[in-house]
C-alpha atoms as a PDB file:
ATOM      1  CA  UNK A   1     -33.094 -42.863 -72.117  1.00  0.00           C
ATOM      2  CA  UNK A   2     -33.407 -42.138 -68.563  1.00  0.00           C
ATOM      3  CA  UNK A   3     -36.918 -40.661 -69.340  1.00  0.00           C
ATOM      4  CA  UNK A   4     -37.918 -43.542 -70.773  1.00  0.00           C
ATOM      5  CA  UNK A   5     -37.586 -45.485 -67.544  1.00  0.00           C
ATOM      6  CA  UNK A   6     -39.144 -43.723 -65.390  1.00  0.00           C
ATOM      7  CA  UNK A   7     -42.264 -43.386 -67.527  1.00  0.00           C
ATOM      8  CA  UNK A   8     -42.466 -47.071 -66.754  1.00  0.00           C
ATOM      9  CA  UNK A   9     -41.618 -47.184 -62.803  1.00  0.00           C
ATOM     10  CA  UNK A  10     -44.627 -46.745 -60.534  1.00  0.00           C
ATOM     11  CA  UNK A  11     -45.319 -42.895 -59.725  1.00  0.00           C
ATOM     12  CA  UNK A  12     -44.323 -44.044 -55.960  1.00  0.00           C
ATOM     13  CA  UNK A  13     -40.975 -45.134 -56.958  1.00  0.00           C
ATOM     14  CA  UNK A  14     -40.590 -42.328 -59.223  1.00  0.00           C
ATOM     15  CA  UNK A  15     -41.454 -39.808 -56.625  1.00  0.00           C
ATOM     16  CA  UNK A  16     -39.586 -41.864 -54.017  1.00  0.00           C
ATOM     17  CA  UNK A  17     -35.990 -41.557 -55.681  1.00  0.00           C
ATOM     18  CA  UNK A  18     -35.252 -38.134 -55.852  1.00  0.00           C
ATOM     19  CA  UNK A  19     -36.843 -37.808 -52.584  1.00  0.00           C
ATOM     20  CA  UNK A  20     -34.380 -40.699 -51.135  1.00  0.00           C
ATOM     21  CA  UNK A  21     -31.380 -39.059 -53.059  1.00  0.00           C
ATOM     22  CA  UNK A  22     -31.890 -36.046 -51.164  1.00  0.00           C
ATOM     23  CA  UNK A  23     -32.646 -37.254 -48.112  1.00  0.00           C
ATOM     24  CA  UNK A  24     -29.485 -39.273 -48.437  1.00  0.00           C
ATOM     25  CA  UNK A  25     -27.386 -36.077 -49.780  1.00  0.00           C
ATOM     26  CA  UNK A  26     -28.405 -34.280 -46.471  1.00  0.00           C
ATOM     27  CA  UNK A  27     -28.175 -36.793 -44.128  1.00  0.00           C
ATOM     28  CA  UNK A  28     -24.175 -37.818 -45.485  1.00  0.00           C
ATOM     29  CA  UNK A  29     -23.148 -33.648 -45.914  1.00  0.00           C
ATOM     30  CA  UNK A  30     -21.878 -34.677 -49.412  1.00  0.00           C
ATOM     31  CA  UNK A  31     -22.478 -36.452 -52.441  1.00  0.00           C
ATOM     32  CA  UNK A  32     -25.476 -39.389 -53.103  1.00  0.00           C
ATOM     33  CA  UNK A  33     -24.379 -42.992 -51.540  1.00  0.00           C
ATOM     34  CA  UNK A  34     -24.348 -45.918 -54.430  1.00  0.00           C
ATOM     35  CA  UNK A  35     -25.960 -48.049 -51.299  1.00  0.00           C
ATOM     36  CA  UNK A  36     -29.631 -49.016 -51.344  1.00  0.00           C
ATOM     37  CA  UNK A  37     -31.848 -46.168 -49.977  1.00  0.00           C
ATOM     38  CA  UNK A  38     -32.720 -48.852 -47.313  1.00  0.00           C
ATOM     39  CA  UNK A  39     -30.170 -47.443 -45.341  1.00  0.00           C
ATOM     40  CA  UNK A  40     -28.336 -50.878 -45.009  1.00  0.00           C
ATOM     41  CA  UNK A  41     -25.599 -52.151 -47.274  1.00  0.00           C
ATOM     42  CA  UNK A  42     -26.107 -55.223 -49.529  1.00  0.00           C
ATOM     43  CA  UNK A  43     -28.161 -57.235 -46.934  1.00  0.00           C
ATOM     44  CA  UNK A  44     -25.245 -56.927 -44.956  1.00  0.00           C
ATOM     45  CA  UNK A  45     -25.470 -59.185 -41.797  1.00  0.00           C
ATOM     46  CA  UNK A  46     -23.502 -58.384 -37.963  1.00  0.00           C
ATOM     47  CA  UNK A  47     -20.160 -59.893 -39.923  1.00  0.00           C
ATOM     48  CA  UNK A  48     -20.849 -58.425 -43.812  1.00  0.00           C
ATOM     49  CA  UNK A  49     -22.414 -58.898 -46.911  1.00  0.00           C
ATOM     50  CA  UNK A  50     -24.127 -61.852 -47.763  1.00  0.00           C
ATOM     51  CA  UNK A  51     -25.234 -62.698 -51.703  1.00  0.00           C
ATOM     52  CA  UNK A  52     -27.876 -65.385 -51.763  1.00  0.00           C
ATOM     53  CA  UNK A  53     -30.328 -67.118 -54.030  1.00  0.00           C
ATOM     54  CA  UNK A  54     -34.259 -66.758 -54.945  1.00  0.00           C
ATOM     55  CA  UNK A  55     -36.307 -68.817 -57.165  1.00  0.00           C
ATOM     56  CA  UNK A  56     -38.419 -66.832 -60.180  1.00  0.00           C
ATOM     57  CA  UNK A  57     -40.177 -68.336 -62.962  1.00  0.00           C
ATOM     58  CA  UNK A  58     -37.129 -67.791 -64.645  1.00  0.00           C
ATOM     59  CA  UNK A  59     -35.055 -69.957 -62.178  1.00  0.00           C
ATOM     60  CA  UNK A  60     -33.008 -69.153 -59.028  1.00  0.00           C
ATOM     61  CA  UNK A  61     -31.359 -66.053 -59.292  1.00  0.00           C
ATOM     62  CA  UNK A  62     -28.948 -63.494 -56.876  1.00  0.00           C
ATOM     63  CA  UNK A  63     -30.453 -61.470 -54.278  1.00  0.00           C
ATOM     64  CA  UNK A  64     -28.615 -60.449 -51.345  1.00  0.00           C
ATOM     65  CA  UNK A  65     -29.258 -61.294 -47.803  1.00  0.00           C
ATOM     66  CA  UNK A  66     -32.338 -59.279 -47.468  1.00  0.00           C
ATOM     67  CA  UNK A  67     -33.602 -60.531 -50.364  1.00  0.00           C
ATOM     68  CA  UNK A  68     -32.972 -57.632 -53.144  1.00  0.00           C
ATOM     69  CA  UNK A  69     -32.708 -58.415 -56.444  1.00  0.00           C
ATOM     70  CA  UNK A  70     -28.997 -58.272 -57.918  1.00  0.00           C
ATOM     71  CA  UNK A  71     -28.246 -57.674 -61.609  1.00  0.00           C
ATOM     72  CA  UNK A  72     -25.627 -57.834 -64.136  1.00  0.00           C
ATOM     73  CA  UNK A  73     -24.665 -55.325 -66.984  1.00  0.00           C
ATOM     74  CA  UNK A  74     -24.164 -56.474 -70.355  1.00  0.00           C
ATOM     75  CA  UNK A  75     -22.133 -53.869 -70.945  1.00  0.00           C
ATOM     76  CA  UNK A  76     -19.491 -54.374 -68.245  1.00  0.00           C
ATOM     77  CA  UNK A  77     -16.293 -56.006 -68.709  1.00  0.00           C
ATOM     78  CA  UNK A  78     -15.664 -58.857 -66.770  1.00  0.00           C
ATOM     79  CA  UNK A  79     -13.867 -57.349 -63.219  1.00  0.00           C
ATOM     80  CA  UNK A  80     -14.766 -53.780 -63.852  1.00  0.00           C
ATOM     81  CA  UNK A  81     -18.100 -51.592 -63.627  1.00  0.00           C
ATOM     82  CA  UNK A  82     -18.848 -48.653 -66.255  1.00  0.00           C
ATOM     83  CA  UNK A  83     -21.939 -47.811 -65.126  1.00  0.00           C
ATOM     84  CA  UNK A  84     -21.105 -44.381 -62.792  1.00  0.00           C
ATOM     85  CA  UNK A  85     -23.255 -41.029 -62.549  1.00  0.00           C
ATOM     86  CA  UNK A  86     -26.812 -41.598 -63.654  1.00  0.00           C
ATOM     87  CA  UNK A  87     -26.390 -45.027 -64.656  1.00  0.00           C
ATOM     88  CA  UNK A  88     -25.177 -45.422 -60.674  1.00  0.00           C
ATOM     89  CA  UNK A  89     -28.034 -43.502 -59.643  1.00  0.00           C
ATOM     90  CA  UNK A  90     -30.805 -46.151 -61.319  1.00  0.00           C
ATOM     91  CA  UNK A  91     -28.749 -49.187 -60.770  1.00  0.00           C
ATOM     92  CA  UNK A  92     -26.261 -49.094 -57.492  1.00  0.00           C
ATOM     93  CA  UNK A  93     -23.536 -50.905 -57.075  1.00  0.00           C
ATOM     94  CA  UNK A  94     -23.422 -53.522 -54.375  1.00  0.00           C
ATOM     95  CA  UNK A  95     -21.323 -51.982 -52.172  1.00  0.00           C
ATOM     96  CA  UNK A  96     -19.264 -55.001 -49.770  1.00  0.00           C
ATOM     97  CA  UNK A  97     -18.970 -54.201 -46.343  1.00  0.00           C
ATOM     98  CA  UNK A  98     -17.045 -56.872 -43.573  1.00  0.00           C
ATOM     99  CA  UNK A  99     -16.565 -60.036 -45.467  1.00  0.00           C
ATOM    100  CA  UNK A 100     -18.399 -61.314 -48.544  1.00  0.00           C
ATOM    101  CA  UNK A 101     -20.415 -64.799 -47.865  1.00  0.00           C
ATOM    102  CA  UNK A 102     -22.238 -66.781 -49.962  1.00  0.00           C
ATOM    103  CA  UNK A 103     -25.529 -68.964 -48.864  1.00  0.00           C
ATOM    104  CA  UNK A 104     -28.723 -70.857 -50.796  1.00  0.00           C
ATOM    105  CA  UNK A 105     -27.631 -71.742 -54.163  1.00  0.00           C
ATOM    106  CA  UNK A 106     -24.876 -68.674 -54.362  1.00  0.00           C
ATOM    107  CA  UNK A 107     -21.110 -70.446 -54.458  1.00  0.00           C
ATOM    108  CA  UNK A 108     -18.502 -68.558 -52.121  1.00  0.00           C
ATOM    109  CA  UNK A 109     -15.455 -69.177 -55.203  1.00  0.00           C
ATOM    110  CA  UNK A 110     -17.326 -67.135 -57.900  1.00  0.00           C
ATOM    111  CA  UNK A 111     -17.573 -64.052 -54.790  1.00  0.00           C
ATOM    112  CA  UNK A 112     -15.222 -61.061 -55.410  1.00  0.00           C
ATOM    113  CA  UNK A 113     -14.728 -57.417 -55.523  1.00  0.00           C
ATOM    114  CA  UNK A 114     -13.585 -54.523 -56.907  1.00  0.00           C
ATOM    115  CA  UNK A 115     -12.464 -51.103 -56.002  1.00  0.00           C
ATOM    116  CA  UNK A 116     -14.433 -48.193 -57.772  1.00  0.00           C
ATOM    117  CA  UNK A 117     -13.161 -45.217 -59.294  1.00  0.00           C
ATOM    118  CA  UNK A 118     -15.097 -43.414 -56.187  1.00  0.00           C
ATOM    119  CA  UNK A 119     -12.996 -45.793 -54.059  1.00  0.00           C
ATOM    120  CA  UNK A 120     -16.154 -47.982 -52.782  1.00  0.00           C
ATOM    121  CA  UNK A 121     -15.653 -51.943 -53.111  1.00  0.00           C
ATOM    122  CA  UNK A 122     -18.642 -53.424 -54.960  1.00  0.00           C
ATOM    123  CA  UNK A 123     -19.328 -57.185 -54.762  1.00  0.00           C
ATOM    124  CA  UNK A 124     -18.739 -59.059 -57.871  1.00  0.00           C
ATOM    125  CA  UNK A 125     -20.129 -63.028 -59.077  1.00  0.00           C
ATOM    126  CA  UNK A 126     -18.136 -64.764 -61.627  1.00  0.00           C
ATOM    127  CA  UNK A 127     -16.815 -62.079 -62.616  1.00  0.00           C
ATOM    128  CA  UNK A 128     -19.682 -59.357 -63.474  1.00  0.00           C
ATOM    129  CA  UNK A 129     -20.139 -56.610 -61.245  1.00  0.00           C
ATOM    130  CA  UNK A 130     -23.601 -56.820 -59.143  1.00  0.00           C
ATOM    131  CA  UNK A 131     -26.006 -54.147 -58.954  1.00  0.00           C
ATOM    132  CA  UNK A 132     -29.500 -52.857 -57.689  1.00  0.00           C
ATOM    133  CA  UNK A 133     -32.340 -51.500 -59.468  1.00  0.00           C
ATOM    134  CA  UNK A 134     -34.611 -48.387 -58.519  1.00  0.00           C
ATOM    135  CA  UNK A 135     -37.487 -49.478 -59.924  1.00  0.00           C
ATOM    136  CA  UNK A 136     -37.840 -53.406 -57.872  1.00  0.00           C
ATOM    137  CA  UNK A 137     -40.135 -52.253 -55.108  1.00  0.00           C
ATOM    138  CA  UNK A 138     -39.032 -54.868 -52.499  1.00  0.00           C
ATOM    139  CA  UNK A 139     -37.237 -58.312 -51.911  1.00  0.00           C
ATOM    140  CA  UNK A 140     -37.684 -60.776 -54.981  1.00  0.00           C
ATOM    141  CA  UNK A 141     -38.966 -57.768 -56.937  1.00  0.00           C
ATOM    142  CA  UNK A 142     -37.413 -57.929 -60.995  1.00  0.00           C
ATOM    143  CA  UNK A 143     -38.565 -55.180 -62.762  1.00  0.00           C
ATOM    144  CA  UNK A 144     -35.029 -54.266 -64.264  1.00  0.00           C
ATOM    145  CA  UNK A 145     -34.608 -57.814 -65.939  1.00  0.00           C
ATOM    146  CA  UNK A 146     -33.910 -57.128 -69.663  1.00  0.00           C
ATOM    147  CA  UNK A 147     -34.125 -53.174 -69.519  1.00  0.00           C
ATOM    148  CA  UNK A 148     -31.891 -51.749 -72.589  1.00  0.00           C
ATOM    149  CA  UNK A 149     -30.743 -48.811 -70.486  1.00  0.00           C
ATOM    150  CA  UNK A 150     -27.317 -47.132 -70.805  1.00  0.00           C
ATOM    151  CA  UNK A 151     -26.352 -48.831 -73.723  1.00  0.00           C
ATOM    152  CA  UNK A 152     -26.593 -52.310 -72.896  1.00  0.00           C
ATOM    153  CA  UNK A 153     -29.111 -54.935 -71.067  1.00  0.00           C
ATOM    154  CA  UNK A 154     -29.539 -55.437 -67.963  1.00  0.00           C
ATOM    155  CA  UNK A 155     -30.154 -59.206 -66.567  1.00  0.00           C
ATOM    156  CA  UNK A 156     -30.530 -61.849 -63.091  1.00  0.00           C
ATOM    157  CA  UNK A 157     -27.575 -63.413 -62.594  1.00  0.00           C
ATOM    158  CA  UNK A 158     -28.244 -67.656 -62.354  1.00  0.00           C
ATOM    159  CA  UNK A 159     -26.031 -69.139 -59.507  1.00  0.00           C
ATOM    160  CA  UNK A 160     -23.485 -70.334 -62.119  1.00  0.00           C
ATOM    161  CA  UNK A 161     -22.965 -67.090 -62.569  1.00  0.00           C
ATOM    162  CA  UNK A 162     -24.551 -66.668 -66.214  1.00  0.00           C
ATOM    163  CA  UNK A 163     -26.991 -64.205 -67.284  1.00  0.00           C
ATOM    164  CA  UNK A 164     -30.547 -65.056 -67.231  1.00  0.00           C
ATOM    165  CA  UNK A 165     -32.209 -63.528 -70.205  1.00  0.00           C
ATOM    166  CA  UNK A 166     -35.806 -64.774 -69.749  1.00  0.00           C
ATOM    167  CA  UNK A 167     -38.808 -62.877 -68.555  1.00  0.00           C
ATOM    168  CA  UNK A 168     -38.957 -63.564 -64.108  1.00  0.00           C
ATOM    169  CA  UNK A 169     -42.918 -62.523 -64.411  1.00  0.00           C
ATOM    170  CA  UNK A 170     -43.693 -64.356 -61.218  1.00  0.00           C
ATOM    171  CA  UNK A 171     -41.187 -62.126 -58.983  1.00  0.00           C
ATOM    172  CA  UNK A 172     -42.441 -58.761 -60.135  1.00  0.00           C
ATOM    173  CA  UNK A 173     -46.056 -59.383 -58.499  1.00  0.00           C
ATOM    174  CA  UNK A 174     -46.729 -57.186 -55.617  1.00  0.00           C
ATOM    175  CA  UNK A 175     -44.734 -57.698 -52.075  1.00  0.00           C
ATOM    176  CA  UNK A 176     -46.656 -58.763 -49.766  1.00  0.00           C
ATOM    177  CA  UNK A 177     -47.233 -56.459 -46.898  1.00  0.00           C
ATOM    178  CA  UNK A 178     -45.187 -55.801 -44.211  1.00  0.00           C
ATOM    179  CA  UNK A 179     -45.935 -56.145 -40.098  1.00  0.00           C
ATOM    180  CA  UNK A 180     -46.544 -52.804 -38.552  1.00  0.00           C
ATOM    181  CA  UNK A 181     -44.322 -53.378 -36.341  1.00  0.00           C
ATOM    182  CA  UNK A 182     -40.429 -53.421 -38.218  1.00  0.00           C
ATOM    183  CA  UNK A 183     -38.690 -57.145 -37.222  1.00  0.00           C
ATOM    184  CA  UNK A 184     -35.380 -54.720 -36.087  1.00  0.00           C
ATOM    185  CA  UNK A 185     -35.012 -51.418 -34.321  1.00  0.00           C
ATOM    186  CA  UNK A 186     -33.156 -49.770 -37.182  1.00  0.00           C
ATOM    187  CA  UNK A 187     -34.529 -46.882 -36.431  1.00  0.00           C
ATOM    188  CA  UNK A 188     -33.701 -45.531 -40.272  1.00  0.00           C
ATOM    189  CA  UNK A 189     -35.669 -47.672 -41.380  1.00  0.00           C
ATOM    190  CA  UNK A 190     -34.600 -50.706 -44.153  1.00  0.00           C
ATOM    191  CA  UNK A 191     -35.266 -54.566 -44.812  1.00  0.00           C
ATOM    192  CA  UNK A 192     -36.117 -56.720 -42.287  1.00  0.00           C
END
């Protein structure tokens, strides 16, 4: 199954994961972080994470503050995540760091969390556990929408907290090119 995706993810991205896994593995001194390989946690601002809105074909969906795509799993029950090991490694948990804030479309009552097995809080909407996907290449990016992987689809999340099971084909055009010069000093790199 996990094959079967990564035929389909660019040869950048699929040359790009392992190399940010274990870039990641040496630069903690332990095991793989669920975080983005940005380096920065969940478009995390100077007081925490922040879970906003973007409008696709498909209508306004979840990103977080930087702009990254967020997804539900069908296959999660409502206040818990399944997906661990290899489904973790393809889609990561949002992991919450400071306090959780809502903006755009996104409604503060339907934020939440919930403590992992690994002991990480992940952000939560309604109810359904939020995640990341490998494969989007940048912010707005939805190349996971509707993937059958690990048992179970994987979908946007609307700002009423539903699944969105329609195609988002506008978001998964290119992202536009970024300044030479990074808007931050994060000198590790990440969104800007």
């Amino acid at each position: 199954m996990i094959y079967s995706l990564l035929a389909r993810l660019p040869v950048a991205v699929k040359l790009g994961v392992p190399l940010a896994s274990a870039l990641l593995v040496a630069a903690c001194g332990g095991a793989a972080s669920s975080a983005p390989a940005s380096g920065n946690s969940a478009g995390a601002s100077t007081t925490g994470t922040v879970i906003t809105t973007h409008a696709g074909s498909a209508g306004a969906f979840l990103t977080d503050g930087s702009g990254r795509t967020l997804y539900l799993w069908a296959k999660d029950g409502m206040n818990m995540s399944g997906c661990s090991g290899a489904c973790a490694a393809l889609w990561a948990p949002v992991p919450t760091t400071g306090t959780l804030t809502a903006a755009g479309s996104a409604k503060a009552s339907d934020l939440g969390t919930i403590t992992r097995s690994d002991g990480v809080k992940q952000a939560t909407y309604d109810g359904h556990a939020l995640y990341y996907f490998a494969g989007d290449s940048g912010p707005g990016q939805t190349a996971g929408q509707g993937l059958d992987d690990f048992g179970a689809k994987w979908w946007l999340v609307a700002p009423s907290g539903a699944q969105i099971t329609t195609s988002d084909t506008a978001a998964n055009a290119p992202a536009p090119a970024t300044p030479a010069t990074p808007a931050n000093s994060n000198a590790g790199g990440g969104w800007s």
